[in-house]
PDB file of N, CA and C in Angstrom:
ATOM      1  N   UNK A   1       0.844  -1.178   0.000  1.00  0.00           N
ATOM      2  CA  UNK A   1       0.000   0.000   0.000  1.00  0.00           C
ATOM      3  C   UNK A   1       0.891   1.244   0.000  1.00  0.00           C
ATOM      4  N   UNK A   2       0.790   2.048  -1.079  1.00  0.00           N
ATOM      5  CA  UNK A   2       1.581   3.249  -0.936  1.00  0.00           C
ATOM      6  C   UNK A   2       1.143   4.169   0.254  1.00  0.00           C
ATOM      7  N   UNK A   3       2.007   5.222   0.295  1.00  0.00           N
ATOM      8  CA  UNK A   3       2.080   5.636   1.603  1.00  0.00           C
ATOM      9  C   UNK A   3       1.373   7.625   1.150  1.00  0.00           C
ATOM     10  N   UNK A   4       0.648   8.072   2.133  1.00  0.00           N
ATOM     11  CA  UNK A   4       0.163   9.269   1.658  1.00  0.00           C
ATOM     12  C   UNK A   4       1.340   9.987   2.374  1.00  0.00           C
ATOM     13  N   UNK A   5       1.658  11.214   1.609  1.00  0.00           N
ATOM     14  CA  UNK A   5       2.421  12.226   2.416  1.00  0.00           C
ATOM     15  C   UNK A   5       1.245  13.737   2.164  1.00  0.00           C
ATOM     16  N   UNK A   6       1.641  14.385   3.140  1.00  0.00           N
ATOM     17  CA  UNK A   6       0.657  15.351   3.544  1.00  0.00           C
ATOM     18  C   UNK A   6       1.340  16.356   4.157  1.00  0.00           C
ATOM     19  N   UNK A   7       1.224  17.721   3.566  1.00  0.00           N
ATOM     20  CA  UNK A   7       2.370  18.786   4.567  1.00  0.00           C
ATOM     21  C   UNK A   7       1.650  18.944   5.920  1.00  0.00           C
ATOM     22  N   UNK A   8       2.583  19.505   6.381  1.00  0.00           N
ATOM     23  CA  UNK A   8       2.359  20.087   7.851  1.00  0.00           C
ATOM     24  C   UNK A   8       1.269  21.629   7.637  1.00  0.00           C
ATOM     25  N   UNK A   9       0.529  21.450   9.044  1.00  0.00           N
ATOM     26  CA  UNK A   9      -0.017  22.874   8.648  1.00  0.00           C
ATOM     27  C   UNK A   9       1.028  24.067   8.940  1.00  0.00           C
ATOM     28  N   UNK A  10       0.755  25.172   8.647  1.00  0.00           N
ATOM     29  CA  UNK A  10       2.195  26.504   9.374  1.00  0.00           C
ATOM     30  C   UNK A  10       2.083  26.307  10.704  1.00  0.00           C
ATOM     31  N   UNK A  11       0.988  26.404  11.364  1.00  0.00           N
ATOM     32  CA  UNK A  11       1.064  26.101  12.904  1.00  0.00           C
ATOM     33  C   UNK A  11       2.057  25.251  13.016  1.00  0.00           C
ATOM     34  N   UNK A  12       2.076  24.188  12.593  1.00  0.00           N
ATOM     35  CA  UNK A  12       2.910  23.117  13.084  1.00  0.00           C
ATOM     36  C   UNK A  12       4.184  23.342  12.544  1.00  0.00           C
ATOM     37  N   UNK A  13       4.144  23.607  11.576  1.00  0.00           N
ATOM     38  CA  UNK A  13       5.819  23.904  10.924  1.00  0.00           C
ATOM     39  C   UNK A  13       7.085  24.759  11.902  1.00  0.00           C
ATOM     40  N   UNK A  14       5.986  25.816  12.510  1.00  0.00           N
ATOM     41  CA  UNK A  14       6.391  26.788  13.354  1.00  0.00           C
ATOM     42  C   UNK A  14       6.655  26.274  14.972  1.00  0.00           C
ATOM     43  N   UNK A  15       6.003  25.217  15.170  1.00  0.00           N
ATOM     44  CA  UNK A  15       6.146  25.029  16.643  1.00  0.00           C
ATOM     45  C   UNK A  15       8.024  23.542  16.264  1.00  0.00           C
ATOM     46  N   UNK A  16       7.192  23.382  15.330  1.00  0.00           N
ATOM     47  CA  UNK A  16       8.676  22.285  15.134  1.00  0.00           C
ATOM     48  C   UNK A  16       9.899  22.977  14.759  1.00  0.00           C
ATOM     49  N   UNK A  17       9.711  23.827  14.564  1.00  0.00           N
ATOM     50  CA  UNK A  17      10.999  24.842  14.175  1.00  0.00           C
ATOM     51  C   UNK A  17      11.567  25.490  15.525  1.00  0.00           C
ATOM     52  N   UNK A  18      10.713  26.201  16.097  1.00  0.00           N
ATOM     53  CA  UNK A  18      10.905  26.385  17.082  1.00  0.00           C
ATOM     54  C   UNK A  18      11.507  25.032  17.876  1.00  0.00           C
ATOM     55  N   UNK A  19      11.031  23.750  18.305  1.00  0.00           N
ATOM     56  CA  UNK A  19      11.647  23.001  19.144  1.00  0.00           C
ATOM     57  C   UNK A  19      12.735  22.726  18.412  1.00  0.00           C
ATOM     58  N   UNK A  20      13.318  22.809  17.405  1.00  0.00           N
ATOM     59  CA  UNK A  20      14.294  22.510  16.499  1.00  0.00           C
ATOM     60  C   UNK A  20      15.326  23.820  17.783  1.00  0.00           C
ATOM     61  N   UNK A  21      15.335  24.885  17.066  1.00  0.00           N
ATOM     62  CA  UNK A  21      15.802  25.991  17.410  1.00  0.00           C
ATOM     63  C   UNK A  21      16.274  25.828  19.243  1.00  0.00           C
ATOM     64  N   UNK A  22      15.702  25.183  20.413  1.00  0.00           N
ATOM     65  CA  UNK A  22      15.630  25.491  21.321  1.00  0.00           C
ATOM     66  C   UNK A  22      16.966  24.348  21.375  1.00  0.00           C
ATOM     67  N   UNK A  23      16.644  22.952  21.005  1.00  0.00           N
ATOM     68  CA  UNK A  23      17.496  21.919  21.359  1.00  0.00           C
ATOM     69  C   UNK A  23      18.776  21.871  20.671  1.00  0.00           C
ATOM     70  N   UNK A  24      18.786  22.889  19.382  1.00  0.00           N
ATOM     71  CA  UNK A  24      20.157  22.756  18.466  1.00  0.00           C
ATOM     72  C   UNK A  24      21.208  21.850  18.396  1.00  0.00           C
ATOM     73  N   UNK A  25      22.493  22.338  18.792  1.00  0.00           N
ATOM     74  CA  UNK A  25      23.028  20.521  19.230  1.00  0.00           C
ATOM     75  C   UNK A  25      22.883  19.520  19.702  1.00  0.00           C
ATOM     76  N   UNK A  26      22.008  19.792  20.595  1.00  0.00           N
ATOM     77  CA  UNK A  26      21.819  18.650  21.524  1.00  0.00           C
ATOM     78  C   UNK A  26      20.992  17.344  21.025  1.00  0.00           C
ATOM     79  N   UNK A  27      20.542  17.950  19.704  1.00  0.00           N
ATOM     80  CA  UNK A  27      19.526  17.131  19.259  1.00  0.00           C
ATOM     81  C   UNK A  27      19.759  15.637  19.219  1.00  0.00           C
ATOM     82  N   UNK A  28      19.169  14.627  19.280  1.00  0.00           N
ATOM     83  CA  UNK A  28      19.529  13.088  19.009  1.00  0.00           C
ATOM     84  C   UNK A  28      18.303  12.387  18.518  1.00  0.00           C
ATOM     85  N   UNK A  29      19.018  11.365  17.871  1.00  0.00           N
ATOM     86  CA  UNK A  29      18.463  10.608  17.142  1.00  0.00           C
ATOM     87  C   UNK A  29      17.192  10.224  17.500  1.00  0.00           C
ATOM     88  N   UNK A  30      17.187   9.540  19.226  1.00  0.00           N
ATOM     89  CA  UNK A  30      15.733   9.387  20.114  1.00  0.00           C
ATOM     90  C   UNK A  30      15.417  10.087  20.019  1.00  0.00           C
ATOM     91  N   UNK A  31      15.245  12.000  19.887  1.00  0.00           N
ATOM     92  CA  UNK A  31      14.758  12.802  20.422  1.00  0.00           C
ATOM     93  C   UNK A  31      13.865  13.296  18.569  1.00  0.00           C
ATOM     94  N   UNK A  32      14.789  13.312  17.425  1.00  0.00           N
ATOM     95  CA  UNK A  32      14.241  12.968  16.229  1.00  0.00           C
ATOM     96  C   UNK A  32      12.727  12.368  16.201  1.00  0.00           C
ATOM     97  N   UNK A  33      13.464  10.965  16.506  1.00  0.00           N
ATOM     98  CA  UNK A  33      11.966   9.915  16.233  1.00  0.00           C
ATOM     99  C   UNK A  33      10.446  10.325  17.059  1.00  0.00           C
ATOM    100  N   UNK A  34      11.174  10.924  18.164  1.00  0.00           N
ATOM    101  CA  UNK A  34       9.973  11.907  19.372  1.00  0.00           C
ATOM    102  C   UNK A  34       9.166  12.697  18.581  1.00  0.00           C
ATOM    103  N   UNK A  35       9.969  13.572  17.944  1.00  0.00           N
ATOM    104  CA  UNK A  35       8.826  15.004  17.141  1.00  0.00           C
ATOM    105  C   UNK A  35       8.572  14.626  15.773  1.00  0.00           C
ATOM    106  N   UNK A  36       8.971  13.218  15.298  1.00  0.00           N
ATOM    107  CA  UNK A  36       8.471  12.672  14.292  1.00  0.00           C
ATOM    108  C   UNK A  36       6.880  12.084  14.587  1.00  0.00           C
ATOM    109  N   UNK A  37       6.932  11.460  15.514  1.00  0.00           N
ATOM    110  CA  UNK A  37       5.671  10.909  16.145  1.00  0.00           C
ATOM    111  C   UNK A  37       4.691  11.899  16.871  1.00  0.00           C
ATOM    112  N   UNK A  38       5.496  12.896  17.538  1.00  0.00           N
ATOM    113  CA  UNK A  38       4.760  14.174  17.878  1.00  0.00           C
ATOM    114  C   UNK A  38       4.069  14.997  17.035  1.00  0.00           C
ATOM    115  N   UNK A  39       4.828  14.934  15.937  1.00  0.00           N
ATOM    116  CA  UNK A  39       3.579  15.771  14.728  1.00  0.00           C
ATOM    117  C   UNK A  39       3.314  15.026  13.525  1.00  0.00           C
ATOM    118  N   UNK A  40       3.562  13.677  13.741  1.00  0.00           N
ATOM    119  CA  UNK A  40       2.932  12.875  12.622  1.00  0.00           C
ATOM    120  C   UNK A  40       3.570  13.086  11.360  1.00  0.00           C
ATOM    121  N   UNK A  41       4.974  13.317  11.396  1.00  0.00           N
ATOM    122  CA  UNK A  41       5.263  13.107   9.730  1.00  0.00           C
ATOM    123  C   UNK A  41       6.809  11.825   9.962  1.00  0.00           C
ATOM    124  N   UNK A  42       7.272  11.945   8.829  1.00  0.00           N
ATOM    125  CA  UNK A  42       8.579  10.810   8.896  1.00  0.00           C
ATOM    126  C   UNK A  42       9.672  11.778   9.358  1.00  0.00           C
ATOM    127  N   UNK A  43      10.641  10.805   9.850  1.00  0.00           N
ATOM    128  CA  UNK A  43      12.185  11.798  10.341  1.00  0.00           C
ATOM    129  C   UNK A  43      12.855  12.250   9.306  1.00  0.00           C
ATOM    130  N   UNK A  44      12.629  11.852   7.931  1.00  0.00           N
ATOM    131  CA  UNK A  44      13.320  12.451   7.110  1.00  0.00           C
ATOM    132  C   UNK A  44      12.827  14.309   6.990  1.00  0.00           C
ATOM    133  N   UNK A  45      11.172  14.463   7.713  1.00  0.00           N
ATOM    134  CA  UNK A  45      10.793  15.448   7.336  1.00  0.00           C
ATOM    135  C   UNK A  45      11.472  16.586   8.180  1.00  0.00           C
ATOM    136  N   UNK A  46      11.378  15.838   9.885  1.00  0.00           N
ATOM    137  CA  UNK A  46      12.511  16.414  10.916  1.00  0.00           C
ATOM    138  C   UNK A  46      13.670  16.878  10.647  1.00  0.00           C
ATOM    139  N   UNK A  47      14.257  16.142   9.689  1.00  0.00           N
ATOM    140  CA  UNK A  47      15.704  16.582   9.286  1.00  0.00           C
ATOM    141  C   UNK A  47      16.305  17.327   8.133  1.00  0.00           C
ATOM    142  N   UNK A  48      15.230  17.803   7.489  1.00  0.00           N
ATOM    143  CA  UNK A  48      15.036  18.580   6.376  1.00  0.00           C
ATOM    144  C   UNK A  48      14.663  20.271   7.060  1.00  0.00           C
ATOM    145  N   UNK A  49      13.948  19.838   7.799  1.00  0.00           N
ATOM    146  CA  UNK A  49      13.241  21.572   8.996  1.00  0.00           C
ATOM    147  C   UNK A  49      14.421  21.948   9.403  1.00  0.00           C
ATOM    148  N   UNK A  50      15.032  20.084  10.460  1.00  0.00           N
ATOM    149  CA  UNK A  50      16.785  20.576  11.019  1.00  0.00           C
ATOM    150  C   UNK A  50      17.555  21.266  10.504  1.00  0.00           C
ATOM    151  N   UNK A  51      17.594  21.262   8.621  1.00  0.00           N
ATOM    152  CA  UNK A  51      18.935  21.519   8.061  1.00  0.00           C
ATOM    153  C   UNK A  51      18.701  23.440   8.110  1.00  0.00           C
ATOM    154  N   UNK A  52      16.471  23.133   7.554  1.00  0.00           N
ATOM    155  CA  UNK A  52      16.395  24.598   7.078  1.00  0.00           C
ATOM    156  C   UNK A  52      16.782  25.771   8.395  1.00  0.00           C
ATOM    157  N   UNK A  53      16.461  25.312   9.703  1.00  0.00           N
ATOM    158  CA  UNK A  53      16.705  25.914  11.188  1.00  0.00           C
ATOM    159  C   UNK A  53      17.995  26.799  11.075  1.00  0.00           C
ATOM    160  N   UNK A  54      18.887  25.599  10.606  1.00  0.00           N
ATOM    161  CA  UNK A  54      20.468  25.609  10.931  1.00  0.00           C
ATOM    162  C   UNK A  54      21.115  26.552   9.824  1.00  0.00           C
ATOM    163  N   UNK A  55      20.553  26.370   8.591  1.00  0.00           N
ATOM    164  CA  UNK A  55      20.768  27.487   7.505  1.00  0.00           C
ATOM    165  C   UNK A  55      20.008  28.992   8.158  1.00  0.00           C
ATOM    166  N   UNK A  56      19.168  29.144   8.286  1.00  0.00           N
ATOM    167  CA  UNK A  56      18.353  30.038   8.959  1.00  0.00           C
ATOM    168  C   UNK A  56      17.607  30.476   7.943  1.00  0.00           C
ATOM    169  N   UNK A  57      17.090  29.627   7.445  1.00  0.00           N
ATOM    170  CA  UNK A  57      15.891  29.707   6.233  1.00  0.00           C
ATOM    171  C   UNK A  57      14.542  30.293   6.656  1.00  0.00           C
ATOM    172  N   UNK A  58      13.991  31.175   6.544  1.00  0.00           N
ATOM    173  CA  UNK A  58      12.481  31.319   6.889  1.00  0.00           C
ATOM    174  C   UNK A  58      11.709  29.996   6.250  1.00  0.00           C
ATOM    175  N   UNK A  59      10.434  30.337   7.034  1.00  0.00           N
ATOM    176  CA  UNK A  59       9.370  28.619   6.891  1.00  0.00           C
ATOM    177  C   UNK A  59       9.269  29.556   5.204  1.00  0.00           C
ATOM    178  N   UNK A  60       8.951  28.832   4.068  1.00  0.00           N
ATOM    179  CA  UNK A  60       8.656  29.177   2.606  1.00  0.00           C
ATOM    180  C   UNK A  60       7.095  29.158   2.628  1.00  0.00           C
ATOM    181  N   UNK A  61       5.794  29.489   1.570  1.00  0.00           N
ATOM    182  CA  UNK A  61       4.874  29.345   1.414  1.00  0.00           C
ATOM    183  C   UNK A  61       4.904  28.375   0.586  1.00  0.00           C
ATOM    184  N   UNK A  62       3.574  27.237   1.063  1.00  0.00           N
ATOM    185  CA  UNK A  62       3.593  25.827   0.191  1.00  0.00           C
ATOM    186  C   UNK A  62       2.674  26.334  -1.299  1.00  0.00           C
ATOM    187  N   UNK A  63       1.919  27.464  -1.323  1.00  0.00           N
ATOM    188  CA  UNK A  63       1.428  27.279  -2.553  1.00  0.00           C
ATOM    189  C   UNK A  63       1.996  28.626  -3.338  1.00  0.00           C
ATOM    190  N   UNK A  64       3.160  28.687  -3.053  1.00  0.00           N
ATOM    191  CA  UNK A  64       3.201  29.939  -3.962  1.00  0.00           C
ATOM    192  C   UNK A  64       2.345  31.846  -3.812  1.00  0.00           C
ATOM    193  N   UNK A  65       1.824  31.845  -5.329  1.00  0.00           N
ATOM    194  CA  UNK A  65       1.119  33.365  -4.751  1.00  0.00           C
ATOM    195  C   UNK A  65       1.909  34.344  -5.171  1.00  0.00           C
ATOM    196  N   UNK A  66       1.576  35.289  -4.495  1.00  0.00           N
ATOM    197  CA  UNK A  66       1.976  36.746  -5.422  1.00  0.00           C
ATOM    198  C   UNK A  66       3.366  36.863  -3.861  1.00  0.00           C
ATOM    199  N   UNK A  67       4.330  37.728  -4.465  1.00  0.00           N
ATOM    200  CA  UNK A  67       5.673  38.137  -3.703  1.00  0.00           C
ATOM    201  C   UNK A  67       4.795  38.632  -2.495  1.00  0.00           C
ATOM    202  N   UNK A  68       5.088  38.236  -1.200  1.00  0.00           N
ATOM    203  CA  UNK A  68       5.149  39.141  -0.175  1.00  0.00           C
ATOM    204  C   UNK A  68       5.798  40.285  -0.062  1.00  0.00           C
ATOM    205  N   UNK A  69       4.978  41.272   0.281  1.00  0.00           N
ATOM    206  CA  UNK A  69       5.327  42.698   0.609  1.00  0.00           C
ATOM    207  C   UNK A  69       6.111  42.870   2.082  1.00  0.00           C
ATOM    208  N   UNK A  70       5.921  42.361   2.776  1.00  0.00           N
ATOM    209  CA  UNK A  70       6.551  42.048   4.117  1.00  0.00           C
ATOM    210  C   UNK A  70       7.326  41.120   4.293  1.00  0.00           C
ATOM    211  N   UNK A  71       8.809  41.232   4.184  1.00  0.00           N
ATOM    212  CA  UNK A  71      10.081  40.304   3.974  1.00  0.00           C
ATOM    213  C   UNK A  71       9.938  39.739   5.616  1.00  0.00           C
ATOM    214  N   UNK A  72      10.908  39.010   6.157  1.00  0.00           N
ATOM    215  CA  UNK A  72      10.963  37.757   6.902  1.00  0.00           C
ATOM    216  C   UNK A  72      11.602  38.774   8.080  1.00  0.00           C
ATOM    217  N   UNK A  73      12.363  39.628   7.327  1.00  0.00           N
ATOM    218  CA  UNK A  73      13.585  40.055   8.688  1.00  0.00           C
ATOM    219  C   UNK A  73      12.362  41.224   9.170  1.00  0.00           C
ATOM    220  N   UNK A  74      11.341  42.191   7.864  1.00  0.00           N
ATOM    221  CA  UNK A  74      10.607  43.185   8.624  1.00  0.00           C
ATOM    222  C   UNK A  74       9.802  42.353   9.568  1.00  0.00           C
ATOM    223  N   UNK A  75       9.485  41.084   9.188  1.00  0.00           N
ATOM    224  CA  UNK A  75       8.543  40.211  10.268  1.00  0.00           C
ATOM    225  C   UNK A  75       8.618  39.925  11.487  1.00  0.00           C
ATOM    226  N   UNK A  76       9.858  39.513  11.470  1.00  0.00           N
ATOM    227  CA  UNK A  76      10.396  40.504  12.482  1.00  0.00           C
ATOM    228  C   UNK A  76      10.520  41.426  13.649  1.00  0.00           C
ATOM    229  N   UNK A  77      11.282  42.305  12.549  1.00  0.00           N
ATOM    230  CA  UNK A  77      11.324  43.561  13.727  1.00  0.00           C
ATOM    231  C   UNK A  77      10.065  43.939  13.873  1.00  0.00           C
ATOM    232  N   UNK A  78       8.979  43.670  13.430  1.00  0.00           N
ATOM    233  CA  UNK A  78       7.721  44.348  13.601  1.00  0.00           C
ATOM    234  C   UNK A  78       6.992  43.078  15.114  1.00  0.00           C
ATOM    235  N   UNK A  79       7.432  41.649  15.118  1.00  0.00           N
ATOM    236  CA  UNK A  79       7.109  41.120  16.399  1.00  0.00           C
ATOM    237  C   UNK A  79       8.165  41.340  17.141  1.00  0.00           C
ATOM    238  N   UNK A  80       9.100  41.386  17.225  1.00  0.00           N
ATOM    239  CA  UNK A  80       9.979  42.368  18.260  1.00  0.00           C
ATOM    240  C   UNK A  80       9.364  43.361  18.930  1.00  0.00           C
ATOM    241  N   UNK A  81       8.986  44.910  17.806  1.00  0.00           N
ATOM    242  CA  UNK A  81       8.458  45.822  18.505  1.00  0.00           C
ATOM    243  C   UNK A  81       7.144  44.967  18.997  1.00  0.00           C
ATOM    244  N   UNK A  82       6.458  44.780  18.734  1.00  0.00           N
ATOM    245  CA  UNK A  82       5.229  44.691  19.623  1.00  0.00           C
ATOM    246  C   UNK A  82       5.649  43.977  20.769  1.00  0.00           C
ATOM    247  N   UNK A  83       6.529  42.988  20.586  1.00  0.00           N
ATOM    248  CA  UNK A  83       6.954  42.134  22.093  1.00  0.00           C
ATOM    249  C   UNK A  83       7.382  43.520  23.185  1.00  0.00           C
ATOM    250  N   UNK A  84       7.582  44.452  22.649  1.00  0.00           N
ATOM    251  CA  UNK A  84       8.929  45.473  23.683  1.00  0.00           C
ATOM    252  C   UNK A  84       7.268  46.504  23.916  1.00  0.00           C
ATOM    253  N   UNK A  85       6.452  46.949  22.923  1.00  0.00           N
ATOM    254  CA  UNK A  85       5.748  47.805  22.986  1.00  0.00           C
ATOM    255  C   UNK A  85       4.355  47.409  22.560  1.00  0.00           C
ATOM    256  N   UNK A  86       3.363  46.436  23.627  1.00  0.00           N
ATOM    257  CA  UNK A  86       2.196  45.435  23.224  1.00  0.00           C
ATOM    258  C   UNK A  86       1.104  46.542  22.733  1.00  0.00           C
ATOM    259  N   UNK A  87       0.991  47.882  23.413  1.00  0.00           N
ATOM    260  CA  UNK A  87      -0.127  48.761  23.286  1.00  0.00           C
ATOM    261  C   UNK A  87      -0.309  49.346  21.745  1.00  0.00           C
ATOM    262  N   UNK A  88       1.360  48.990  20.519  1.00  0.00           N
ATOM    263  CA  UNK A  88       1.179  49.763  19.439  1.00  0.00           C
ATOM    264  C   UNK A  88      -0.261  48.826  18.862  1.00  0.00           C
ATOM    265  N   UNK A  89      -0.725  49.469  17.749  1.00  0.00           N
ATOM    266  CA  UNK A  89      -2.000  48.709  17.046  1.00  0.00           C
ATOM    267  C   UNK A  89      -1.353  49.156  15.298  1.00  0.00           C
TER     268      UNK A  89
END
């Protein structure tokens, strides 16, 4: 029986990136197969997020679309400021 593959939603892309990001070296192989099973995809998918983390790739859009007007780094500094200053709107 072939096997379905299915992306991650961004929610999830983002929280696995993030645990990527927190454990960096420390990462291991047991700990791999963990957030493989934790978000339901294969470890090859874990280790593909790993490489993009470590390059410091922003997450990409899966369907394409017109250029974002708001680059990755303004994304940024714009949740920065609000982290430092919650009241701007």
């Amino acid at each position: 029986m072939p096997t379905v593959t299915r992306r991650l939603d961004p929610i999830a892309v983002e929280r696995l990136e993030d645990d990527l990001r927190e454990l960096g070296p420390n990462l291991t192989p047991n700990y791999i197969k963990q957030l493989a099973s934790n978000y339901d995809c294969s470890e090859w998918t874990i280790y593909r997020h790993k490489t993009r983390v470590e390059a410091g790739i922003p997450p990409g859009r899966p369907s394409g679309g017109p250029r974002r007007v708001i680059t990755w780094p303004m994304e940024q500094a714009i949740k920065h400021l609000l982290d430092q200053r919650p009241w701007y709107y």
